[in-house]
C-alpha atoms as a PDB file:
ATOM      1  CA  UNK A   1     101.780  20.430  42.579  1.00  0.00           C
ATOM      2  CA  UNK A   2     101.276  17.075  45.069  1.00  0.00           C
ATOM      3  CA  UNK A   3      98.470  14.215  43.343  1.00  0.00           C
ATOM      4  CA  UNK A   4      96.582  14.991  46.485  1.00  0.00           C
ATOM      5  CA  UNK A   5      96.849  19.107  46.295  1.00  0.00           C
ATOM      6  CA  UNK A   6      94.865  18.308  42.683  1.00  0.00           C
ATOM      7  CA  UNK A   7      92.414  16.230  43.696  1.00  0.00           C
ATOM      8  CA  UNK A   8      91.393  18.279  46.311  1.00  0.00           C
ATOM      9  CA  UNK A   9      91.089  21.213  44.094  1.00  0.00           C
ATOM     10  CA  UNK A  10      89.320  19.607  41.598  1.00  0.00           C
ATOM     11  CA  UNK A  11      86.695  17.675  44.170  1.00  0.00           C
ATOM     12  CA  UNK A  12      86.296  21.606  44.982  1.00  0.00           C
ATOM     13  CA  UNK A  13      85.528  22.973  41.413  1.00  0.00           C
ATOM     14  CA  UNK A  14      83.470  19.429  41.534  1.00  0.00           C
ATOM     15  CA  UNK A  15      81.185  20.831  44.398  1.00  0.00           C
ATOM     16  CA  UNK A  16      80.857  24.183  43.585  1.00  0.00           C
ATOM     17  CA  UNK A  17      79.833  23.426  40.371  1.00  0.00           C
ATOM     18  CA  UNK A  18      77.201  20.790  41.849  1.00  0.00           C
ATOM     19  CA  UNK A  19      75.630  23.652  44.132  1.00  0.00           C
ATOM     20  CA  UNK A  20      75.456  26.062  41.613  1.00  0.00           C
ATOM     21  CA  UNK A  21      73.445  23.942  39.648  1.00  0.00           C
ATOM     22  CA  UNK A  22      71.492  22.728  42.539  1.00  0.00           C
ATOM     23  CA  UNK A  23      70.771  26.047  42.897  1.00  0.00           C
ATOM     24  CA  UNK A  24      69.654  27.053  39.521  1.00  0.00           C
ATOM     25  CA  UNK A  25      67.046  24.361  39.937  1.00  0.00           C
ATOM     26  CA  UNK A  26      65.953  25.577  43.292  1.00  0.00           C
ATOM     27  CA  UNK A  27      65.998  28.978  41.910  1.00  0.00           C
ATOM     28  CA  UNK A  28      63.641  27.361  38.935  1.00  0.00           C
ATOM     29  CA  UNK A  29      61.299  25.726  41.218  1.00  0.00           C
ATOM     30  CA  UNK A  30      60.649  28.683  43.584  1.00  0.00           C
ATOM     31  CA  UNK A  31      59.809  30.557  40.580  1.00  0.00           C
ATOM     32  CA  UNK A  32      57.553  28.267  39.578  1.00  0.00           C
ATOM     33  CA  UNK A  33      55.348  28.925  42.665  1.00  0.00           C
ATOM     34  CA  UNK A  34      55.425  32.238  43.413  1.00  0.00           C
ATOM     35  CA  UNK A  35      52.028  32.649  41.677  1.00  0.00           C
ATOM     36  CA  UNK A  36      50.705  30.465  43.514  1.00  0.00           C
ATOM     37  CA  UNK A  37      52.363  30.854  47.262  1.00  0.00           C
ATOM     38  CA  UNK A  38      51.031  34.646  46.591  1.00  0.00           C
ATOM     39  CA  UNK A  39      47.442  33.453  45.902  1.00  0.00           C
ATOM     40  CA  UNK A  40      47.385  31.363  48.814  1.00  0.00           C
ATOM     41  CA  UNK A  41      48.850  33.952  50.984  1.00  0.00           C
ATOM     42  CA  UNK A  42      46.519  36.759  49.641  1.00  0.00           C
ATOM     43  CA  UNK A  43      43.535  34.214  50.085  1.00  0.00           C
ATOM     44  CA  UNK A  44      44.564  33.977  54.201  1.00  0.00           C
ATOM     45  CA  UNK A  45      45.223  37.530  54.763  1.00  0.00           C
ATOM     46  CA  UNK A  46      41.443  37.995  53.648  1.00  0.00           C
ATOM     47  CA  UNK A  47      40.249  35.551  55.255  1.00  0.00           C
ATOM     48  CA  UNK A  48      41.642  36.476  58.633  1.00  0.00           C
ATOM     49  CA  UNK A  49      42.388  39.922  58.124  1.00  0.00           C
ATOM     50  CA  UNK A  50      45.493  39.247  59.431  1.00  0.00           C
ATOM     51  CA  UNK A  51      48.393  41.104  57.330  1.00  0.00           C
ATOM     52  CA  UNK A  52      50.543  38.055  58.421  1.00  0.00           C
ATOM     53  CA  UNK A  53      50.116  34.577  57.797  1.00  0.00           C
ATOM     54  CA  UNK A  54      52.140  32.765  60.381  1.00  0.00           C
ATOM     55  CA  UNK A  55      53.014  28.778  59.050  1.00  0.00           C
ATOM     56  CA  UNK A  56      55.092  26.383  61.643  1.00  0.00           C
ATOM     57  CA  UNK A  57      57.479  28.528  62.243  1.00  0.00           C
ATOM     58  CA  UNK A  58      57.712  31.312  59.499  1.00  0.00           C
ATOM     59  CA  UNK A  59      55.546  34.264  58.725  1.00  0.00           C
ATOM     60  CA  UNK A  60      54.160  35.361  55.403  1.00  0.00           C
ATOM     61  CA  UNK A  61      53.928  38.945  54.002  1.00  0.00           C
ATOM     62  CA  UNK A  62      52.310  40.475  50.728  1.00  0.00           C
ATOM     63  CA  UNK A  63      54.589  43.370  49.673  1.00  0.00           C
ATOM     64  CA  UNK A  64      54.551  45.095  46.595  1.00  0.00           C
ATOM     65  CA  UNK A  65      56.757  47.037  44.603  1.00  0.00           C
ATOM     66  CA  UNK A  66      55.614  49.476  42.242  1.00  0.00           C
ATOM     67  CA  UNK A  67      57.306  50.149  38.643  1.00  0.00           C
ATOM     68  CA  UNK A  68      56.782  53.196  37.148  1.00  0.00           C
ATOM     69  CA  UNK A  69      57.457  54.077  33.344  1.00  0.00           C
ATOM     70  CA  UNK A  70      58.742  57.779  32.810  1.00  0.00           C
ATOM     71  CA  UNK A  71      58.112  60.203  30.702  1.00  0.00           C
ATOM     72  CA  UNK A  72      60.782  60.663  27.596  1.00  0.00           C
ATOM     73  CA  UNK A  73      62.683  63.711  29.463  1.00  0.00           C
ATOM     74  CA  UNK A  74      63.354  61.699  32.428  1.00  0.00           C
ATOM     75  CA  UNK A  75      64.494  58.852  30.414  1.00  0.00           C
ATOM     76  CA  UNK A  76      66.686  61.142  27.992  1.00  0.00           C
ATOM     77  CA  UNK A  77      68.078  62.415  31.795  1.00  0.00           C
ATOM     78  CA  UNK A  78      69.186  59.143  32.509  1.00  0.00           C
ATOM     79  CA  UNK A  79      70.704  58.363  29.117  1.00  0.00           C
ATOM     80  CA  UNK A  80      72.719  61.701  29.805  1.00  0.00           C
ATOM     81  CA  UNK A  81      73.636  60.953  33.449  1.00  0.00           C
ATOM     82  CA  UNK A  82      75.192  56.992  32.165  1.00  0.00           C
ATOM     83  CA  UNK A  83      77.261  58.799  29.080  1.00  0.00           C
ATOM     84  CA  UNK A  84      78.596  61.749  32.148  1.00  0.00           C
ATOM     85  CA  UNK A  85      79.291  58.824  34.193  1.00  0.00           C
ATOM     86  CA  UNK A  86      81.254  56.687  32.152  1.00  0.00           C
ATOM     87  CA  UNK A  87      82.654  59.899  30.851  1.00  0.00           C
ATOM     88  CA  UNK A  88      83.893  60.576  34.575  1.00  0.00           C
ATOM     89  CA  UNK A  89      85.570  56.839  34.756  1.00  0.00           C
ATOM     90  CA  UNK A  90      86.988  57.313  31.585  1.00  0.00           C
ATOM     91  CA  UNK A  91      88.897  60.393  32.398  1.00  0.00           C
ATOM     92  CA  UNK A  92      89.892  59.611  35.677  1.00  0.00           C
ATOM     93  CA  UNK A  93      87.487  62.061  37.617  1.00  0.00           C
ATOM     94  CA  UNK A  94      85.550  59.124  38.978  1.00  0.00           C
ATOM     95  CA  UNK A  95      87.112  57.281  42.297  1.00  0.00           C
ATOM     96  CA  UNK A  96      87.028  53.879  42.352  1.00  0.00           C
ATOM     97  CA  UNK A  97      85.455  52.823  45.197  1.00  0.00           C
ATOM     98  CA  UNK A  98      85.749  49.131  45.143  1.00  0.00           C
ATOM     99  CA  UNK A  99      87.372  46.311  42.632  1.00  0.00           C
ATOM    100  CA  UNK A 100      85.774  43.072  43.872  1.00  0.00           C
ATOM    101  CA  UNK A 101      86.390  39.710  42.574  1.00  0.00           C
ATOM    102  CA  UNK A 102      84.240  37.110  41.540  1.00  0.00           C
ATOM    103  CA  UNK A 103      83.507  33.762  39.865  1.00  0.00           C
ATOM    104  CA  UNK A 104      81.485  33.350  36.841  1.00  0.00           C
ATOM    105  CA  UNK A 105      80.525  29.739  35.517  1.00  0.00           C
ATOM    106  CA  UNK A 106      79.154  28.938  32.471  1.00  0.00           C
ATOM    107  CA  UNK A 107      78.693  25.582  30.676  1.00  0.00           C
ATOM    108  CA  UNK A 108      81.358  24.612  28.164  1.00  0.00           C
ATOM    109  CA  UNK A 109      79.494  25.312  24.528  1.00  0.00           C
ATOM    110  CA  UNK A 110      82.479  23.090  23.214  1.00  0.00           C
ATOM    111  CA  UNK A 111      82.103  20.432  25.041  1.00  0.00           C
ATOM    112  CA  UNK A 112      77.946  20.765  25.383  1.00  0.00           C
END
């Protein structure tokens, strides 16, 4: 492998590394105001009775998604239909459908 095939590899684990972290701060800081974006949002959509809040040029939307907790049949259903389907892949009845590839990237606990 050429000096410069190397380098150019390694300025690319360099970068993907930086943006992934990037990221994960990003990702951090967003959470970190959901609360309060939604408060702010809610607070508009009452006060105009608009159900969008239009800002420059983006528009805000309250959605909600409901959970629901299930009764112990339902949940011993599910239990049954994960054990069938691995069951299935096991054995071979089960088609694969698709085998994709990716990346994973954790820190290095030995060198942390």
């Amino acid at each position: 492998m050429m000096n410069n095939e190397i380098n150019d590899r390694e300025e690319l684990l360099r970068r993907y590394i930086a943006l992934k972290e990037q990221a994960k701060e990003i990702e951090e800081q967003i959470e970190s105001l959901k609360s309060s974006v939604f408060a702010v949002i809610s607070d508009l959509q009452d006060e105009t009775g608009e159900k969008q809040v239009v800002f420059e040029d983006y528009v805000f939307t309250v959605q909600y998604r409901k959970t629901f907790d299930y009764p112990p049949q339902i949940k011993k259903m599910e239990e049954e239909l994960k054990a069938a389907k691995k069951e299935a892949e096991a054995s071979g009845e089960a088609i694969l459908k698709s085998d994709n590839g990716f990346v994973v990237l954790k820190k290095n606990s030995e060198r942390a």
